[in-house]
PDB file of N, CA and C in Angstrom:
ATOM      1  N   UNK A   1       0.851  -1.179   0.000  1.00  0.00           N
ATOM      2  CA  UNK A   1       0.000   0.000   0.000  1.00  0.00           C
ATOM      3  C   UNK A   1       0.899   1.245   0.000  1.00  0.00           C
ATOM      4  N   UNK A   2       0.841   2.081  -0.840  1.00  0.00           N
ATOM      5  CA  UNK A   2       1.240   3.663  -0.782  1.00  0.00           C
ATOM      6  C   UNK A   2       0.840   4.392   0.502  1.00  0.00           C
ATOM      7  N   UNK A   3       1.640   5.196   0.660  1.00  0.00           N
ATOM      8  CA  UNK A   3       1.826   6.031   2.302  1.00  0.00           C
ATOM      9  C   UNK A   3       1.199   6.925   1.688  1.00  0.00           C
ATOM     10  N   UNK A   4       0.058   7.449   2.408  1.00  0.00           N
ATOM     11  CA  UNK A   4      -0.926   8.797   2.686  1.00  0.00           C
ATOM     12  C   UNK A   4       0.240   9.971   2.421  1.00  0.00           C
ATOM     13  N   UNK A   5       0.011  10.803   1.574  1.00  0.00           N
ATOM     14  CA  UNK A   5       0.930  12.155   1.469  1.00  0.00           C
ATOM     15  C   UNK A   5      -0.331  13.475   1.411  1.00  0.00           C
ATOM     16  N   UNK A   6       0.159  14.290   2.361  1.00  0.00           N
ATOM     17  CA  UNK A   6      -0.481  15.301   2.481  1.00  0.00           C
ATOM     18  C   UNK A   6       0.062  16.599   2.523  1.00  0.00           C
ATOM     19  N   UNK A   7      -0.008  17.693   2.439  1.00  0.00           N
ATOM     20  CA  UNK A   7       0.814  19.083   2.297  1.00  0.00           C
ATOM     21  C   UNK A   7       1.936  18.961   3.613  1.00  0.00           C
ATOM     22  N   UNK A   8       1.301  18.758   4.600  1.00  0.00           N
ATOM     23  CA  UNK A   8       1.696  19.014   6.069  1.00  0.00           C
ATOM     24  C   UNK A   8       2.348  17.127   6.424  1.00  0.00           C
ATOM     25  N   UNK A   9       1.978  15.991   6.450  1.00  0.00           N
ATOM     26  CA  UNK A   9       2.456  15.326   6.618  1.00  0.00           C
ATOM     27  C   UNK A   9       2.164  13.829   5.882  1.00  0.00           C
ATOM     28  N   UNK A  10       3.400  12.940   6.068  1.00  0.00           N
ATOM     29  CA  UNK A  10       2.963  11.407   5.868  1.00  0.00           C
ATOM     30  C   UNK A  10       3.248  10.198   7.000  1.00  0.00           C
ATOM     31  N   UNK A  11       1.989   9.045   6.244  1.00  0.00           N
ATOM     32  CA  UNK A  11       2.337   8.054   6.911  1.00  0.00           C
ATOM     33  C   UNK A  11       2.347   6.678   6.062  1.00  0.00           C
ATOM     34  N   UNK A  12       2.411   5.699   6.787  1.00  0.00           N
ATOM     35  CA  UNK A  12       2.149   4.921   5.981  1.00  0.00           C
ATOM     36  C   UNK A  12       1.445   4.286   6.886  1.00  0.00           C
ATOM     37  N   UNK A  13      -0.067   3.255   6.341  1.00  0.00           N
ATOM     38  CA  UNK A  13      -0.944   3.294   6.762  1.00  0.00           C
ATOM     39  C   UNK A  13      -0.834   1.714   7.286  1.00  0.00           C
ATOM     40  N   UNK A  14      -0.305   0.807   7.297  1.00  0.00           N
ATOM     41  CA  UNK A  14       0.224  -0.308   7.739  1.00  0.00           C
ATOM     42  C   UNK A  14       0.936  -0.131   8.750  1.00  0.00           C
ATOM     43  N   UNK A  15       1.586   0.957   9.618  1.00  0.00           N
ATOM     44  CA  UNK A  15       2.056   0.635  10.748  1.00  0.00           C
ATOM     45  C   UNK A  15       1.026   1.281  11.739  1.00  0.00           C
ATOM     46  N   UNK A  16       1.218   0.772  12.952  1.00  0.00           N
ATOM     47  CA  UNK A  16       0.304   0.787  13.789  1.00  0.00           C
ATOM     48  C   UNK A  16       0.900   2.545  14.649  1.00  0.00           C
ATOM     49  N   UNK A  17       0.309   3.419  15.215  1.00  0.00           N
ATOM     50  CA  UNK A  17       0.226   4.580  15.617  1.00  0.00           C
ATOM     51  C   UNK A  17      -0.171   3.959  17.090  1.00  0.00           C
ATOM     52  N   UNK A  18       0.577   5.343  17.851  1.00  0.00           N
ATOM     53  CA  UNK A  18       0.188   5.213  19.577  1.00  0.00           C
ATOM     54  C   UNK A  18      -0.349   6.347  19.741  1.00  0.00           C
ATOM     55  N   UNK A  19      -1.249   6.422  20.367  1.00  0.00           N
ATOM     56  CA  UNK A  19      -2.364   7.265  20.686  1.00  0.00           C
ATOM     57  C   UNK A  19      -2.809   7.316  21.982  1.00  0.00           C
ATOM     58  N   UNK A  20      -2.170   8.762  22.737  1.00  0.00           N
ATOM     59  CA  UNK A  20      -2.392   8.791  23.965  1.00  0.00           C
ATOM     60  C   UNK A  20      -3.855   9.872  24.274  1.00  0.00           C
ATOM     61  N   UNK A  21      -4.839   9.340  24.942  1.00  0.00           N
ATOM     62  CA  UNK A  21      -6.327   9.961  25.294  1.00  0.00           C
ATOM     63  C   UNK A  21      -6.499  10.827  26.360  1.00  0.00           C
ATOM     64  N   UNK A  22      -6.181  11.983  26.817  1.00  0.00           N
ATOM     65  CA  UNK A  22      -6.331  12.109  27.952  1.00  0.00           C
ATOM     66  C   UNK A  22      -7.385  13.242  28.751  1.00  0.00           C
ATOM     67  N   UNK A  23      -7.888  13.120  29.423  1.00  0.00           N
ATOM     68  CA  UNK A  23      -9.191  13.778  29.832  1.00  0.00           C
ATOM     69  C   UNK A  23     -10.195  12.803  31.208  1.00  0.00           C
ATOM     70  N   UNK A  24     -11.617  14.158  31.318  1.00  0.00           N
ATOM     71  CA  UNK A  24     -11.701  13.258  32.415  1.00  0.00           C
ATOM     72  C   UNK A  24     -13.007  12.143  32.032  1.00  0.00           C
ATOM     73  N   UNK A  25     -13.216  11.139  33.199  1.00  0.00           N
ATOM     74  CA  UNK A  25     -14.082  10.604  32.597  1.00  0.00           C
ATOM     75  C   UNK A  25     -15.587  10.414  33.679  1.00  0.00           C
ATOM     76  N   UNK A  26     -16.337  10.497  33.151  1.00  0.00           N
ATOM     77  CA  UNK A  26     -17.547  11.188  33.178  1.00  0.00           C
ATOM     78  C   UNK A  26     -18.337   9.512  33.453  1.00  0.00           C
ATOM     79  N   UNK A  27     -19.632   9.504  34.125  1.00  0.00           N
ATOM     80  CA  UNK A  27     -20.676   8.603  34.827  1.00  0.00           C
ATOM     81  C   UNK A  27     -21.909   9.419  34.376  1.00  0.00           C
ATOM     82  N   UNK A  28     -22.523   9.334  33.203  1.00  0.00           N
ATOM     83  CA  UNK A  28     -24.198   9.223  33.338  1.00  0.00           C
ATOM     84  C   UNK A  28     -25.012   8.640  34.146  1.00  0.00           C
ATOM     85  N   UNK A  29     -26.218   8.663  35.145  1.00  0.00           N
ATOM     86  CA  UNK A  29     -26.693   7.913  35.734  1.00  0.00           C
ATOM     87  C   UNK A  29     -28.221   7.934  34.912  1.00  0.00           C
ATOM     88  N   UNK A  30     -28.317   7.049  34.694  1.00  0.00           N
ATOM     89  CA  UNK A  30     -30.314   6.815  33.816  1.00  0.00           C
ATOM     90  C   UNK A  30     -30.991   6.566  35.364  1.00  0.00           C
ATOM     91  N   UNK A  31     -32.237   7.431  35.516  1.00  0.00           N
ATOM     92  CA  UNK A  31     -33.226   7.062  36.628  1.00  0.00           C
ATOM     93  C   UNK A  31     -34.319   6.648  35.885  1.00  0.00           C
ATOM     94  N   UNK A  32     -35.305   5.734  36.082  1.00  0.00           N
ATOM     95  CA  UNK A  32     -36.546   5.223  35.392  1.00  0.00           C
ATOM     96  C   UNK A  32     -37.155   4.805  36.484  1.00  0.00           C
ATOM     97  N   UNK A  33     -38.376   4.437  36.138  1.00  0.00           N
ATOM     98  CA  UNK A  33     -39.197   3.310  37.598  1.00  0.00           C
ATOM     99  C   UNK A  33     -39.041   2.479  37.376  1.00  0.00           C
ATOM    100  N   UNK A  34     -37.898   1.570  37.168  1.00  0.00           N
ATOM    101  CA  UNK A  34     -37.157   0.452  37.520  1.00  0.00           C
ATOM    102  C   UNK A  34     -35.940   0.091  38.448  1.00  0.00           C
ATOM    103  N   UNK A  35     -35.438   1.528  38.289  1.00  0.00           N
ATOM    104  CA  UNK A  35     -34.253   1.790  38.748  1.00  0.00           C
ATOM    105  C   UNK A  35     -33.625   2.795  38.338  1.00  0.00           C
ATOM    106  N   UNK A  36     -32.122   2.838  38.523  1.00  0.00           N
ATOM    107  CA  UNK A  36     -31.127   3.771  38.107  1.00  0.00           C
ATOM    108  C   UNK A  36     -29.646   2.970  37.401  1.00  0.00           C
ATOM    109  N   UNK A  37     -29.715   3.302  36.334  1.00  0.00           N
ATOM    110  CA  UNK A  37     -28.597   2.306  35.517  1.00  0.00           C
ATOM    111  C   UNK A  37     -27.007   3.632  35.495  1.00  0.00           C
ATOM    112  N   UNK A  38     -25.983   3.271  35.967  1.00  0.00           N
ATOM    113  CA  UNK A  38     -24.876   4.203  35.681  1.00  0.00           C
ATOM    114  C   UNK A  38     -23.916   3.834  34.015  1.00  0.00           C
ATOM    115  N   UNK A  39     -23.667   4.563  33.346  1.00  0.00           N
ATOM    116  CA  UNK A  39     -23.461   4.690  31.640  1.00  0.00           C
ATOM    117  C   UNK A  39     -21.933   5.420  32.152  1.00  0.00           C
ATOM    118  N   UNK A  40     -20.609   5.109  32.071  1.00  0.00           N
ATOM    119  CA  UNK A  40     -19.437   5.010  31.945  1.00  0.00           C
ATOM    120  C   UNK A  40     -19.676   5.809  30.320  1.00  0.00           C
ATOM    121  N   UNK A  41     -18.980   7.149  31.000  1.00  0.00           N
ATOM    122  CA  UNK A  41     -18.873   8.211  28.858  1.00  0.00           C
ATOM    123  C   UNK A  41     -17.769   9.392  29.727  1.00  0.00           C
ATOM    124  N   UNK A  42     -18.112  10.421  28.794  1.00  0.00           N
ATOM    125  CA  UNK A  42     -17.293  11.807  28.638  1.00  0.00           C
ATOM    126  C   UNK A  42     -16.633  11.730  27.703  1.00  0.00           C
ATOM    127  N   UNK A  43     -16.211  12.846  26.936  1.00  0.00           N
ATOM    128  CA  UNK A  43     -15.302  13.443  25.382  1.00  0.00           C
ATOM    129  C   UNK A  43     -14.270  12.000  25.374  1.00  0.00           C
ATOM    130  N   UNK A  44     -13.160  12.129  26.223  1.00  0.00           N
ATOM    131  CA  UNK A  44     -11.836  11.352  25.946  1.00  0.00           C
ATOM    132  C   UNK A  44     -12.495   9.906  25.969  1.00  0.00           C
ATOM    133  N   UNK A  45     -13.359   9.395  26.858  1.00  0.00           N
ATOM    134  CA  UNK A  45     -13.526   7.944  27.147  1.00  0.00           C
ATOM    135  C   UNK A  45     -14.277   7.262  25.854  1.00  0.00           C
ATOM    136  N   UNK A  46     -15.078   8.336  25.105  1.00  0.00           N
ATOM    137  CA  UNK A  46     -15.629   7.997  24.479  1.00  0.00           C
ATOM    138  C   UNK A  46     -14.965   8.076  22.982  1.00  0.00           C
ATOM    139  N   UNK A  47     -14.204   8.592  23.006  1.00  0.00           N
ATOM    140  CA  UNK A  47     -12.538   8.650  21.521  1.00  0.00           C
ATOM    141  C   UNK A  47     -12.089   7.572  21.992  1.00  0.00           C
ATOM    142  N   UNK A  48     -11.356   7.346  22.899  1.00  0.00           N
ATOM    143  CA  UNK A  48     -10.646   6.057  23.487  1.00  0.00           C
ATOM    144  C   UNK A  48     -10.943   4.509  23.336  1.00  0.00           C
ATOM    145  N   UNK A  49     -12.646   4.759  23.421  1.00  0.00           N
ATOM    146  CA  UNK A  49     -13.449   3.995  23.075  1.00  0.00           C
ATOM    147  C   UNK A  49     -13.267   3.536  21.313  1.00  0.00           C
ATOM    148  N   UNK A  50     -13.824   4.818  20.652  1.00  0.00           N
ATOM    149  CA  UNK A  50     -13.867   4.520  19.426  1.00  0.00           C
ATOM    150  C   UNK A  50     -12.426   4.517  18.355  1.00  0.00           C
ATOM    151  N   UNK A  51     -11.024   4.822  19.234  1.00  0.00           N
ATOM    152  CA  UNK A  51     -10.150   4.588  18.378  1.00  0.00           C
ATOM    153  C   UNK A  51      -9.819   2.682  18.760  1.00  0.00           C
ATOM    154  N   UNK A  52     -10.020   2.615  19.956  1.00  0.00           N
ATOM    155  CA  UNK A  52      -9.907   1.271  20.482  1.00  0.00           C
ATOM    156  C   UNK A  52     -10.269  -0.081  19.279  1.00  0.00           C
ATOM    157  N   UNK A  53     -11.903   0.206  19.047  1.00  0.00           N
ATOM    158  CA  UNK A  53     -12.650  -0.426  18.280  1.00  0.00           C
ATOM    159  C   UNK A  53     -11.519  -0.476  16.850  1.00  0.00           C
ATOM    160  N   UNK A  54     -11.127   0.848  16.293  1.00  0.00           N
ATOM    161  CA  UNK A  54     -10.908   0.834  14.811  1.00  0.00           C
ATOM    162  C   UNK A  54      -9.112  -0.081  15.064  1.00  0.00           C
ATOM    163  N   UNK A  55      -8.649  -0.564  16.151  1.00  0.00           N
ATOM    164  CA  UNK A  55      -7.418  -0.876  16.111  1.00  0.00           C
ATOM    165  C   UNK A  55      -7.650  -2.537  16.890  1.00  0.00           C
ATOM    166  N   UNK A  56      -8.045  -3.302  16.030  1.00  0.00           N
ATOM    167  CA  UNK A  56      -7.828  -4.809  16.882  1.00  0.00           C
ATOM    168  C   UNK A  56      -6.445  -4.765  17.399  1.00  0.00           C
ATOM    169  N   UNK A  57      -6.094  -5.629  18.479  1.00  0.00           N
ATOM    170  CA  UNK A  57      -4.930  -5.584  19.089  1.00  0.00           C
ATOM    171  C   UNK A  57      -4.513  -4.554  20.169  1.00  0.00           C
ATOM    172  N   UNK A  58      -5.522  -3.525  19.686  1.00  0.00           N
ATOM    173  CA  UNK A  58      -5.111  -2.566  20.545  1.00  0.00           C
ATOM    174  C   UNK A  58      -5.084  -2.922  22.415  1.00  0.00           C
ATOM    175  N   UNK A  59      -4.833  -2.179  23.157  1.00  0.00           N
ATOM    176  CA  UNK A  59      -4.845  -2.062  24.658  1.00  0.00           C
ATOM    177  C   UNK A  59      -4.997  -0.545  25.182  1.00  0.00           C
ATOM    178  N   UNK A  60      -5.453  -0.581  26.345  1.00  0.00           N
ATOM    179  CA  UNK A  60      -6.220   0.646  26.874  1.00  0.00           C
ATOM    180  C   UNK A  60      -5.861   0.445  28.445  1.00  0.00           C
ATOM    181  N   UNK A  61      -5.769   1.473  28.986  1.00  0.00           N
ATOM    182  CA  UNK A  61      -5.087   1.727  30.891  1.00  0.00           C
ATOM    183  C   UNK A  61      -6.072   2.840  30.846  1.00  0.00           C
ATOM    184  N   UNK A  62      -6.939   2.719  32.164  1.00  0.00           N
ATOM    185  CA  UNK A  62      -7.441   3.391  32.797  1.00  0.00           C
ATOM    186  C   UNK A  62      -6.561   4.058  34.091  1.00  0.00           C
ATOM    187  N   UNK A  63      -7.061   5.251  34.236  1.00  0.00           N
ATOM    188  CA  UNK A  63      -6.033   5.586  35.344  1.00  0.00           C
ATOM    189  C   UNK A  63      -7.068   6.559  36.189  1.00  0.00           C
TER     190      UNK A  63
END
């Protein structure tokens, strides 16, 4: 595969990138008349989340 060339930079798209997330992370709580369910989100957790997904192999540290 040919490496991505852009004005400002390149890569080549076969090696794997490290990607550090950092921010805080945030607890939704859902109340209903059943209960109250808590939803784990906020900005970074939820990038972290979705670069996670696009990288099998990947790994993730909570801190």
């Amino acid at each position: 595969m040919m490496p991505f060339k852009s004005n400002t930079f390149s890569y080549d798209r076969t090696q794997a990138a490290e990607v550090m997330v950092v921010g805080e992370s945030l607890v939704d709580i859902v109340v209903s008349a059943s209960g109250s369910v808590e939803h784990p989100g906020g900005s970074p957790a939820n990038v972290a989340y979705g670069l996670g997904r696009q990288a099998p192999g990947g790994r993730s540290r909570l801190s």
